[in-house]
N, C-alpha and C. Protein backbone atom coordinates (compact mmCIF):
# COMPACT_ATOMS: atom_id res chain seq x y z
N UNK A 1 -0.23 -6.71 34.72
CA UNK A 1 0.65 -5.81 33.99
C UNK A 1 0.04 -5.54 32.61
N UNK A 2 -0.23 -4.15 32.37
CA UNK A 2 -0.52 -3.63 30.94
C UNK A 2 0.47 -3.84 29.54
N UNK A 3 -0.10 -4.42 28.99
CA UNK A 3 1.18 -4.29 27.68
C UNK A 3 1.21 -3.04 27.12
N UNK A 4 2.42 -2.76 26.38
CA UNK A 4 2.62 -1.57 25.88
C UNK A 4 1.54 -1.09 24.73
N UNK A 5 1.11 -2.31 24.23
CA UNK A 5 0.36 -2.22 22.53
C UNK A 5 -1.26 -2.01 23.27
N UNK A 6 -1.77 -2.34 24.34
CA UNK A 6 -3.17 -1.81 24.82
C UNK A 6 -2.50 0.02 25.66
N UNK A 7 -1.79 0.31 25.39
CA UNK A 7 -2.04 1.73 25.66
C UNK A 7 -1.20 2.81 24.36
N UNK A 8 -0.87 2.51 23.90
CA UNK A 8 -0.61 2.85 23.25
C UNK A 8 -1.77 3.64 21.90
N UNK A 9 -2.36 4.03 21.17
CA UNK A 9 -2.81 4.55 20.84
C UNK A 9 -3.04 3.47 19.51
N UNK A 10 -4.67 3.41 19.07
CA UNK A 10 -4.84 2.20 17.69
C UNK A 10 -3.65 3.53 16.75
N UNK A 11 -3.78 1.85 16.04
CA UNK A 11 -2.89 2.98 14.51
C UNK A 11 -3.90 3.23 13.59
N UNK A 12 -3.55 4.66 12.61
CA UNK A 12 -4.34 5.17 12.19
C UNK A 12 -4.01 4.21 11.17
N UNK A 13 -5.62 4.08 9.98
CA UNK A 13 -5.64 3.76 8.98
C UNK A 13 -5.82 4.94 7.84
N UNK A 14 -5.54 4.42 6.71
CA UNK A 14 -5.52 5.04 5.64
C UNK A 14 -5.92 4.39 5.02
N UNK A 15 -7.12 4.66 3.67
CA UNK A 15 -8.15 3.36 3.19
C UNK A 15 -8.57 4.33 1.59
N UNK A 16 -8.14 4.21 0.67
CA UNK A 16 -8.48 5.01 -0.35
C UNK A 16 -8.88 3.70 -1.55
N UNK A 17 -9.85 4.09 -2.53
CA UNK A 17 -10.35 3.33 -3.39
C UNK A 17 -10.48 3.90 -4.88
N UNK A 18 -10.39 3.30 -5.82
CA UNK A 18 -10.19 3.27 -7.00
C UNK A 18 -10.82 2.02 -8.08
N UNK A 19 -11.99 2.99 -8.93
CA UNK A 19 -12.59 2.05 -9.93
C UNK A 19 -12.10 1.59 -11.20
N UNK A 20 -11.42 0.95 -11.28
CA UNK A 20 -10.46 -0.03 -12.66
C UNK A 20 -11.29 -0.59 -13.49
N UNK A 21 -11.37 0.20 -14.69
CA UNK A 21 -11.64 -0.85 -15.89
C UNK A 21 -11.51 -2.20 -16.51
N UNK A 22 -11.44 -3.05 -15.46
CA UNK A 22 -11.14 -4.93 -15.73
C UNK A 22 -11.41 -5.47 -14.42
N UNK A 23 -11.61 -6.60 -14.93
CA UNK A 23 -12.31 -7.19 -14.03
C UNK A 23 -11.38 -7.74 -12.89
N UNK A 24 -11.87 -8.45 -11.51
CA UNK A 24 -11.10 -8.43 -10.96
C UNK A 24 -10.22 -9.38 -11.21
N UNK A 25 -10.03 -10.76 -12.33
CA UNK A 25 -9.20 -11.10 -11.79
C UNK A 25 -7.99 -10.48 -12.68
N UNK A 26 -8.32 -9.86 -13.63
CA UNK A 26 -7.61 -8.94 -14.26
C UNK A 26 -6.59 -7.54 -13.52
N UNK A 27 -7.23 -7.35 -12.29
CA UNK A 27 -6.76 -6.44 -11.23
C UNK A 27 -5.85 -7.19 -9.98
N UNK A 28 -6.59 -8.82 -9.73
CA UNK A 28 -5.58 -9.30 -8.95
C UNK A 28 -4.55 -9.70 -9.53
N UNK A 29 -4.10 -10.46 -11.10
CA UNK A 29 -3.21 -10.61 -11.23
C UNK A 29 -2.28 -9.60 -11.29
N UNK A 30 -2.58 -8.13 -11.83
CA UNK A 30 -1.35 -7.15 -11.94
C UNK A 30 -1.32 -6.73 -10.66
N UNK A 31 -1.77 -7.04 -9.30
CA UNK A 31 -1.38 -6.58 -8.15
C UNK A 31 -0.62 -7.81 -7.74
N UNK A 32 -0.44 -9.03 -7.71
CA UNK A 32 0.58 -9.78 -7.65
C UNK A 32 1.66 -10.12 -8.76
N UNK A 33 1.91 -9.18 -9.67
CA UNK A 33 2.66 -9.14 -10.84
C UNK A 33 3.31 -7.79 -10.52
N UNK A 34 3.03 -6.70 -9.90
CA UNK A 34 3.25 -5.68 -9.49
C UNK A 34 4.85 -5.17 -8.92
N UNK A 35 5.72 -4.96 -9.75
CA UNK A 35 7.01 -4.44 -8.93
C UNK A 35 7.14 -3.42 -9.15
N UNK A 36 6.91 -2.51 -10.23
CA UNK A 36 7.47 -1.14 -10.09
C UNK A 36 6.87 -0.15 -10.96
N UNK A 37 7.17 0.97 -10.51
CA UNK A 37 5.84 2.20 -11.08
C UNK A 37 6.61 2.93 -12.23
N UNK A 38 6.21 2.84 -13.32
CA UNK A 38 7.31 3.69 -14.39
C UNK A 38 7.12 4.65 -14.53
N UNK A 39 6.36 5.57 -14.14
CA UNK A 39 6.52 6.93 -13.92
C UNK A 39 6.57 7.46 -12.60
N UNK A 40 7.24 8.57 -12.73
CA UNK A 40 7.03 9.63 -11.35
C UNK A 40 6.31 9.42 -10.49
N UNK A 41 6.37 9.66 -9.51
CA UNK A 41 5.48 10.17 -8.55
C UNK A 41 4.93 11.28 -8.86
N UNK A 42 4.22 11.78 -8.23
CA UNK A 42 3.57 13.81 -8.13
C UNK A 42 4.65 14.34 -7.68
N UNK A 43 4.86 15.97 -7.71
CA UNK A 43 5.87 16.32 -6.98
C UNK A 43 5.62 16.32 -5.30
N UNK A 44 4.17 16.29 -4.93
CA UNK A 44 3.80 16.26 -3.64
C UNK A 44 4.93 15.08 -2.98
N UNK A 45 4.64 14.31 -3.75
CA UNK A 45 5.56 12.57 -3.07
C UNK A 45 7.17 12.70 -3.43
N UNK A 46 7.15 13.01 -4.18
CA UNK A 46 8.93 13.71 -4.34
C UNK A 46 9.40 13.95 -3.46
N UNK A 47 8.23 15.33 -2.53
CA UNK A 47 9.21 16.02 -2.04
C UNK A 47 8.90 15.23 -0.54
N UNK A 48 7.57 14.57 -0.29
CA UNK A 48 7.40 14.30 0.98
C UNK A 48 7.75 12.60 1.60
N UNK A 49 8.21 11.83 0.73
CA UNK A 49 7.83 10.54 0.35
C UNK A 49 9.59 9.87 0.09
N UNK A 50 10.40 9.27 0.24
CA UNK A 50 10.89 7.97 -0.99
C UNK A 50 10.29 7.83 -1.67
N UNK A 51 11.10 7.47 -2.79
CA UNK A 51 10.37 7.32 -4.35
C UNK A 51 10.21 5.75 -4.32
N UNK A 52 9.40 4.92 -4.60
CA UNK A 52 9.39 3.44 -4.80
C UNK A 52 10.29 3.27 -6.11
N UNK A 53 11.32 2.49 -5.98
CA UNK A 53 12.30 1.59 -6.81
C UNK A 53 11.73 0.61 -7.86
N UNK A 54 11.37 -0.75 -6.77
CA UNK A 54 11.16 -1.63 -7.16
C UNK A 54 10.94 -3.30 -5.87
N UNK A 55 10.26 -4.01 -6.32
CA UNK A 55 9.59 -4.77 -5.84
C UNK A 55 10.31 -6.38 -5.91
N UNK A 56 11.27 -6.86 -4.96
CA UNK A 56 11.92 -8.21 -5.04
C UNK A 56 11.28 -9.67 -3.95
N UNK A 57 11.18 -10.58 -4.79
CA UNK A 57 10.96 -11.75 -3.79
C UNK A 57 9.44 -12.24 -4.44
N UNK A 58 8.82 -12.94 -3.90
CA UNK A 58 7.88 -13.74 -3.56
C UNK A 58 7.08 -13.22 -2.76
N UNK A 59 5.47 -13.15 -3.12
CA UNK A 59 4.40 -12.25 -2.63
C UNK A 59 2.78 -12.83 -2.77
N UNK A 60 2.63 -14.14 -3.01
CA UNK A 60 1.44 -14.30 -3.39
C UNK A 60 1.17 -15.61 -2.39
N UNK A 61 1.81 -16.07 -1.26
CA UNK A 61 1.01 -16.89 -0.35
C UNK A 61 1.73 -16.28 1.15
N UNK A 62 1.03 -16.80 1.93
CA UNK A 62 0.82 -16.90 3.38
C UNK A 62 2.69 -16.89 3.47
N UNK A 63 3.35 -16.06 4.59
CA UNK A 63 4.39 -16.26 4.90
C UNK A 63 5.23 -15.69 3.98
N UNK A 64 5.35 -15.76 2.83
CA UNK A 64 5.99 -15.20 1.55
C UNK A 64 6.79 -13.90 2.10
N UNK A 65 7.81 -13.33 1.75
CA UNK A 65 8.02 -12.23 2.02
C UNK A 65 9.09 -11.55 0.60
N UNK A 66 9.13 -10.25 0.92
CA UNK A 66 9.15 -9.14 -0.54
C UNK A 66 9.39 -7.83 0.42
N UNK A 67 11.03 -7.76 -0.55
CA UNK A 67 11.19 -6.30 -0.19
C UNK A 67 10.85 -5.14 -0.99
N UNK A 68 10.39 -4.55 -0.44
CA UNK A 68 10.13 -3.03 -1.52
C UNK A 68 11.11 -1.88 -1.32
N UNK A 69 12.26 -1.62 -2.56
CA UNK A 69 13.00 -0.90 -2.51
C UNK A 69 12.02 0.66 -2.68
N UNK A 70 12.94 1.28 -1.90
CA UNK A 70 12.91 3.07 -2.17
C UNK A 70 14.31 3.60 -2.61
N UNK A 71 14.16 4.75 -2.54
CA UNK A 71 15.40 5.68 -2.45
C UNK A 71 15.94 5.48 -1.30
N UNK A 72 16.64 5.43 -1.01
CA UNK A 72 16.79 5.52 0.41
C UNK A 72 16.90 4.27 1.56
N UNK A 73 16.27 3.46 1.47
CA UNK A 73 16.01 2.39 1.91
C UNK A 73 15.07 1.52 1.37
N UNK A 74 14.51 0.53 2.47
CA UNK A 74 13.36 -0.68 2.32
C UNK A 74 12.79 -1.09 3.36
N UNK A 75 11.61 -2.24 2.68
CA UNK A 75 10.74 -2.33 3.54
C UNK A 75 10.37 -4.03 3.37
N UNK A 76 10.36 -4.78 4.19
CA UNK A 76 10.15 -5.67 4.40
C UNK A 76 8.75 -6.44 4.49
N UNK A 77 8.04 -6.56 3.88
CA UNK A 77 6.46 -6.85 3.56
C UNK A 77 6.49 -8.93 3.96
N UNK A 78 5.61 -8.92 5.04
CA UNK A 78 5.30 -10.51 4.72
C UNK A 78 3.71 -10.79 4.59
N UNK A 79 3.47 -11.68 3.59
CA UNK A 79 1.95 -11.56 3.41
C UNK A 79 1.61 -12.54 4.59
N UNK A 80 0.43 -12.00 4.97
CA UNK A 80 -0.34 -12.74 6.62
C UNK A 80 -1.56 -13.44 6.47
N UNK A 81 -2.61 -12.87 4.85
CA UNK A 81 -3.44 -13.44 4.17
C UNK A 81 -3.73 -12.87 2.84
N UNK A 82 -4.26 -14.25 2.59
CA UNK A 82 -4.20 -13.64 1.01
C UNK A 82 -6.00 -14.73 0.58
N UNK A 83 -6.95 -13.72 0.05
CA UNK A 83 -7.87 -14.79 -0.27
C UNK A 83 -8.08 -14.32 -2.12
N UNK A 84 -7.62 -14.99 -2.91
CA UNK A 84 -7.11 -15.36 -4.06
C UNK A 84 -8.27 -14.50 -4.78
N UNK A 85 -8.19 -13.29 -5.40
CA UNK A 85 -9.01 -12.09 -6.27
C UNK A 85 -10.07 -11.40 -5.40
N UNK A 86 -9.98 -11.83 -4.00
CA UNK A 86 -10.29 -10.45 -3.38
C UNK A 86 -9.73 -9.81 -2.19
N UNK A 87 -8.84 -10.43 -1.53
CA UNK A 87 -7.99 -9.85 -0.39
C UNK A 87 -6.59 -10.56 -0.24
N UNK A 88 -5.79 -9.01 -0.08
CA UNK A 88 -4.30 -9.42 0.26
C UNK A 88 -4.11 -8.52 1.34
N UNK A 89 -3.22 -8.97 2.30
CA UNK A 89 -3.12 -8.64 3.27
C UNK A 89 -1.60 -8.62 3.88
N UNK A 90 -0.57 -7.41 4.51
CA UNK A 90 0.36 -7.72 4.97
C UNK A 90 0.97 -7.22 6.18
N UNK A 91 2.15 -7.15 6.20
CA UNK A 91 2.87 -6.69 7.83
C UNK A 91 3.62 -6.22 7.54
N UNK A 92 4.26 -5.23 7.95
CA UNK A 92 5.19 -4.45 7.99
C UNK A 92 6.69 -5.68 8.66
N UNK A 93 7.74 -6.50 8.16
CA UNK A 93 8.67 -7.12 9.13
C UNK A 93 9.55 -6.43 9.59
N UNK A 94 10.16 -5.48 8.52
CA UNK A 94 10.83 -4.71 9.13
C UNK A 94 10.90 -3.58 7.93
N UNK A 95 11.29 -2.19 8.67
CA UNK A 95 11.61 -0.94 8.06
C UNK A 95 13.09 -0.25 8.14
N UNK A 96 13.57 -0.02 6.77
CA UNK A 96 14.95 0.25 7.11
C UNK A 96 14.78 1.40 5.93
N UNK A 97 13.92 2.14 6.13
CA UNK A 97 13.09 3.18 5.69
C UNK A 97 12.85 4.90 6.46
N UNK A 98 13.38 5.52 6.70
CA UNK A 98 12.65 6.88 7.51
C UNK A 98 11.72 7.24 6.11
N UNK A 99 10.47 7.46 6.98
CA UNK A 99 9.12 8.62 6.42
C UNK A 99 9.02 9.59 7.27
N UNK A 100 8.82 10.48 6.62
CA UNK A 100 8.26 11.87 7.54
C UNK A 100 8.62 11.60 9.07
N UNK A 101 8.96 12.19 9.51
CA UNK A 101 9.45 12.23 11.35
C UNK A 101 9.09 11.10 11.70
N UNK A 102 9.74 9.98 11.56
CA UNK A 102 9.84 8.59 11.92
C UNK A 102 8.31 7.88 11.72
N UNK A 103 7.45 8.20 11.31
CA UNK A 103 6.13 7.30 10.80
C UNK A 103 6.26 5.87 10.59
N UNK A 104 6.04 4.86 11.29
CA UNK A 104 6.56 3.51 11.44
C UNK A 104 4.99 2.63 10.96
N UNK A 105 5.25 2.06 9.73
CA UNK A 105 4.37 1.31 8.79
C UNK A 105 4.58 -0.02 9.37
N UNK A 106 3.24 -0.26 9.59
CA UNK A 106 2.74 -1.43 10.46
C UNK A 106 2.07 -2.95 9.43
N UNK A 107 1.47 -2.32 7.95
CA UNK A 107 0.68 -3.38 7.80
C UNK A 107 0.00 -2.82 6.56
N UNK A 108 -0.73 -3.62 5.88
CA UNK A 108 -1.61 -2.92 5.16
C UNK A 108 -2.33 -3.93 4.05
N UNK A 109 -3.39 -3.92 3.41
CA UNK A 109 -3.98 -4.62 2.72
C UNK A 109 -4.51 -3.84 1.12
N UNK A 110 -4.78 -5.08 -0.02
CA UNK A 110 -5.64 -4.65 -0.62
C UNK A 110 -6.67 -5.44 -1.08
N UNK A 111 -7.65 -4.52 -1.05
CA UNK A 111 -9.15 -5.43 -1.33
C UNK A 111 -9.76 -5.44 -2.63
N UNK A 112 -10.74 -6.42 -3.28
CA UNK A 112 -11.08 -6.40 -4.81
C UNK A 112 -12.57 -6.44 -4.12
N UNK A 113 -13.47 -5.78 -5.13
CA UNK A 113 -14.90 -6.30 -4.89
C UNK A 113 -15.31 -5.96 -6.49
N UNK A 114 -16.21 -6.73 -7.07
CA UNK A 114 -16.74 -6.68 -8.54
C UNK A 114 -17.86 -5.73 -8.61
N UNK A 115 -17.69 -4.70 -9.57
CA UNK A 115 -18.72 -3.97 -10.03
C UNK A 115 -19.18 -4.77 -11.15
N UNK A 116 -20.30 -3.75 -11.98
CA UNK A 116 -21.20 -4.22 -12.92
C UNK A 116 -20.03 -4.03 -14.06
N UNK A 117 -20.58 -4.39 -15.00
CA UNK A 117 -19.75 -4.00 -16.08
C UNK A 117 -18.21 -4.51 -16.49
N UNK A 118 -18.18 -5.76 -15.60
CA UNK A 118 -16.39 -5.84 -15.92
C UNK A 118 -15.63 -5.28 -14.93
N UNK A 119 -15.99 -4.29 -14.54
CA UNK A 119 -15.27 -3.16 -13.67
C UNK A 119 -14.51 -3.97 -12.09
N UNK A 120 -13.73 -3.39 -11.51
CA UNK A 120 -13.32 -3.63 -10.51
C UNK A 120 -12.95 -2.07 -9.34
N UNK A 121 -13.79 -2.76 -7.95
CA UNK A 121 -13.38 -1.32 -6.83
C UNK A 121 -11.53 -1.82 -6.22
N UNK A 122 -10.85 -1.57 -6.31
CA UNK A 122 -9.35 -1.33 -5.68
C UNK A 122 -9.15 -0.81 -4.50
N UNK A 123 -9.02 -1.39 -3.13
CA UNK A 123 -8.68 -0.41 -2.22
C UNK A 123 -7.34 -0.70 -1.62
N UNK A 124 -6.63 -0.01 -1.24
CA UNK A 124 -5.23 0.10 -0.50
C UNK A 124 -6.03 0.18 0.95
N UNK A 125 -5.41 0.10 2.00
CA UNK A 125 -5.24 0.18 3.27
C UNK A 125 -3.66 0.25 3.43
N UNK A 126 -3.23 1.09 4.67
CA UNK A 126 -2.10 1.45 5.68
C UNK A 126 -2.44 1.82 6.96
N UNK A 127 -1.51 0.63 7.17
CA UNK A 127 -1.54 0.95 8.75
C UNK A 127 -0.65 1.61 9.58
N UNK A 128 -0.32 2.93 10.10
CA UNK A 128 0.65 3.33 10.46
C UNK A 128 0.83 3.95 11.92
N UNK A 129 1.83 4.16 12.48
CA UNK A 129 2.08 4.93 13.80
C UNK A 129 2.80 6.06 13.38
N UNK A 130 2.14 7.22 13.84
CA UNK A 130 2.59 8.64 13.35
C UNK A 130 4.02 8.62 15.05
N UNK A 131 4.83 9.55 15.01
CA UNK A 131 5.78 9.95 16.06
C UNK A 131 5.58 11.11 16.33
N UNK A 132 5.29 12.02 15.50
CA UNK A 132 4.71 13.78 16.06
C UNK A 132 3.46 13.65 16.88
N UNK A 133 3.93 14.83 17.26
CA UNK A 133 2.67 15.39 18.18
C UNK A 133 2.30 16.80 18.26
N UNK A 134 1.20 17.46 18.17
CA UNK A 134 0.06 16.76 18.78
C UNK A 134 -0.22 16.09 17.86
N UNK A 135 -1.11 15.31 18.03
CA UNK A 135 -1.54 13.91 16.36
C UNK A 135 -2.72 14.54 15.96
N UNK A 136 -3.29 15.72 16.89
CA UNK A 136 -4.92 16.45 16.01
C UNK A 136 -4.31 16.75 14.68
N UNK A 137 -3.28 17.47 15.18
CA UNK A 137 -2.52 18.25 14.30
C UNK A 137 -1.51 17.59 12.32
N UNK A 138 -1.40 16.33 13.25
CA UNK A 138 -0.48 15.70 12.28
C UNK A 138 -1.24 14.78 11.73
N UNK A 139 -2.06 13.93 12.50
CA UNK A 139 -2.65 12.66 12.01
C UNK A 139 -3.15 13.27 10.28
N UNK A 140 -4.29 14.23 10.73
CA UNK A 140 -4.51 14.75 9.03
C UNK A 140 -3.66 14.78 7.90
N UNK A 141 -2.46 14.97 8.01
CA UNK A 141 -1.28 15.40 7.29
C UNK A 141 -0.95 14.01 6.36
N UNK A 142 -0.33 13.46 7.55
CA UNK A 142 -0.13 12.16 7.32
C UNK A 142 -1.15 11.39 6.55
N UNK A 143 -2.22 10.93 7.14
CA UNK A 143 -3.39 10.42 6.34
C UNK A 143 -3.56 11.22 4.95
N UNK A 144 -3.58 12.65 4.49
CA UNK A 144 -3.73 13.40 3.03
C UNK A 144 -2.32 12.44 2.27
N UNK A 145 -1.41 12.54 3.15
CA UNK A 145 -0.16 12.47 2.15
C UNK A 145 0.24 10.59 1.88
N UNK A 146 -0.90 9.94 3.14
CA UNK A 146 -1.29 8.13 2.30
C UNK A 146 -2.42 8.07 1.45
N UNK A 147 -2.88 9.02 1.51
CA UNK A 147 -4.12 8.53 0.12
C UNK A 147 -3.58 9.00 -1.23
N UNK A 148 -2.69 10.12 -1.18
CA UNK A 148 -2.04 10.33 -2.08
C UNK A 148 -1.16 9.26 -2.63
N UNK A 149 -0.24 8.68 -2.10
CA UNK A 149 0.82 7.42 -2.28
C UNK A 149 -0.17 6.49 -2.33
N UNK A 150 -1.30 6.05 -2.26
CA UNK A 150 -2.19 4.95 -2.46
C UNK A 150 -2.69 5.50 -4.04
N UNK A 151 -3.23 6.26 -4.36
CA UNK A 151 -3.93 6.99 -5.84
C UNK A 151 -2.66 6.59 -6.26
N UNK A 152 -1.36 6.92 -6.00
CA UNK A 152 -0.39 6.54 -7.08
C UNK A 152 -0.23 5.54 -7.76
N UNK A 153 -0.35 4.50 -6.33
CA UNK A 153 -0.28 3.43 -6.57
C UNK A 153 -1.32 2.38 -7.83
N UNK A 154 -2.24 2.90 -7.20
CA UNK A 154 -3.60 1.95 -7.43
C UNK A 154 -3.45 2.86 -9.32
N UNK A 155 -3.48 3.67 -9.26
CA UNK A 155 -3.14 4.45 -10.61
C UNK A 155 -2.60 3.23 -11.56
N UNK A 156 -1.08 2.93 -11.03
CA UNK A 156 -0.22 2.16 -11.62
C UNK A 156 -1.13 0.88 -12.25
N UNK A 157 -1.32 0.37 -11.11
CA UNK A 157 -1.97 -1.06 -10.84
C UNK A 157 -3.22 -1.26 -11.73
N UNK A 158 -3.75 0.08 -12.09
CA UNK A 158 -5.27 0.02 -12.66
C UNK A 158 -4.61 -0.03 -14.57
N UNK A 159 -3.89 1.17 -14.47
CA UNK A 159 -3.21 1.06 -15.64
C UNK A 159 -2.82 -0.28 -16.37
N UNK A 160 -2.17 -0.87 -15.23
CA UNK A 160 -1.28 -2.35 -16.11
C UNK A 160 -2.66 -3.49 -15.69
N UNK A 161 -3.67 -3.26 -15.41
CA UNK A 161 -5.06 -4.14 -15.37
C UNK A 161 -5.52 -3.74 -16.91
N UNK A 162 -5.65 -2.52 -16.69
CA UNK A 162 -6.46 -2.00 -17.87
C UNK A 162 -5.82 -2.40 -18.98
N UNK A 163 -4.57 -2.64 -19.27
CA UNK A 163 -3.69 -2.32 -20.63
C UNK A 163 -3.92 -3.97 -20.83
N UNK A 164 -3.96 -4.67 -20.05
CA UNK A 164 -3.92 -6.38 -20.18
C UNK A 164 -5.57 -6.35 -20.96
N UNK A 165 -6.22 -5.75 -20.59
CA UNK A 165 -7.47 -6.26 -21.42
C UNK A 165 -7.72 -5.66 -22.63
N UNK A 166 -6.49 -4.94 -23.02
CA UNK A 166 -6.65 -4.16 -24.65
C UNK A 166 -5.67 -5.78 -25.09
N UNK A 167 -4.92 -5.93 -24.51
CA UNK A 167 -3.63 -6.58 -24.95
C UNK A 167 -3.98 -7.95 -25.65
């Protein structure tokens, strides 16, 4: 008997990166210090997106779990690995969230690697299952409109890295 998850289609990733002025461990701590974005979104994410709220619970070991408020709903994040200033890693536990025509968020990570200079590379990963079809059609869509919500993010994150090393 076939399981449902070998036919089913891989989930698409979404993988966008961002070079931060501080070093990494300057970048991992404000990504585990990380609850909430004080400005706007773009209007792109306004109009296509929940707005992120804010960030509750415990998030920095194995098992840990953290809800991330939206408008609208939440999302249930449990970390699955975490290797301490260069990879975090999580799961989707549960979604009590609608995105775009039911888009069901599976997982997602972020990675540190050290440039020259102090500097740090930032990447987001998402893992998601689109529900439209055809997916030639949509997958693109979807993927433009997570690298966008990742730049937001990592924006934030680079910001409150960066501002700690004036500070």
């Amino acid at each position: 008997m076939t399981s449902l998850a070998a036919v089913l289609p891989r989930a698409p990733r979404g993988v966008t990166r961002a070079m931060i002025r501080a070093t990494p461990a300057r970048v991992w701590e404000s990504l585990m210090f990380f609850e909430q974005i004080e400005r706007r979104p773009p209007l792109l994410l306004r109009l296509l997106l929940p707005a992120p709220l804010k960030t509750i619970g415990r998030k920095s070991e194995v098992g840990d779990e953290a809800a991330c408020l939206y408008e609208g709903g939440r999302l249930i994040k449990r970390v699955t690995r975490v290797e301490r200033g260069r990879l975090y890693e999580f799961s989707v536990a549960r979604q009590e969230l609608r995105f775009g025509g039911g888009i069901a968020l599976e997982g997602g990570s972020y990675s540190l690697r050290a440039l020259a200079g102090g500097r740090c590379e930032l990447a987001a990963e998402t893992r998601y299952r689109g529900a439209r079809g055809p997916r030639l059609f949509w997958e693109p869509i979807e993927k433009f409109v997570c690298h966008a919500f990742h730049r937001y993010i990592l924006s934030a994150i680079g910001a409150a890295a960066e501002g700690a090393g004036r500070g």
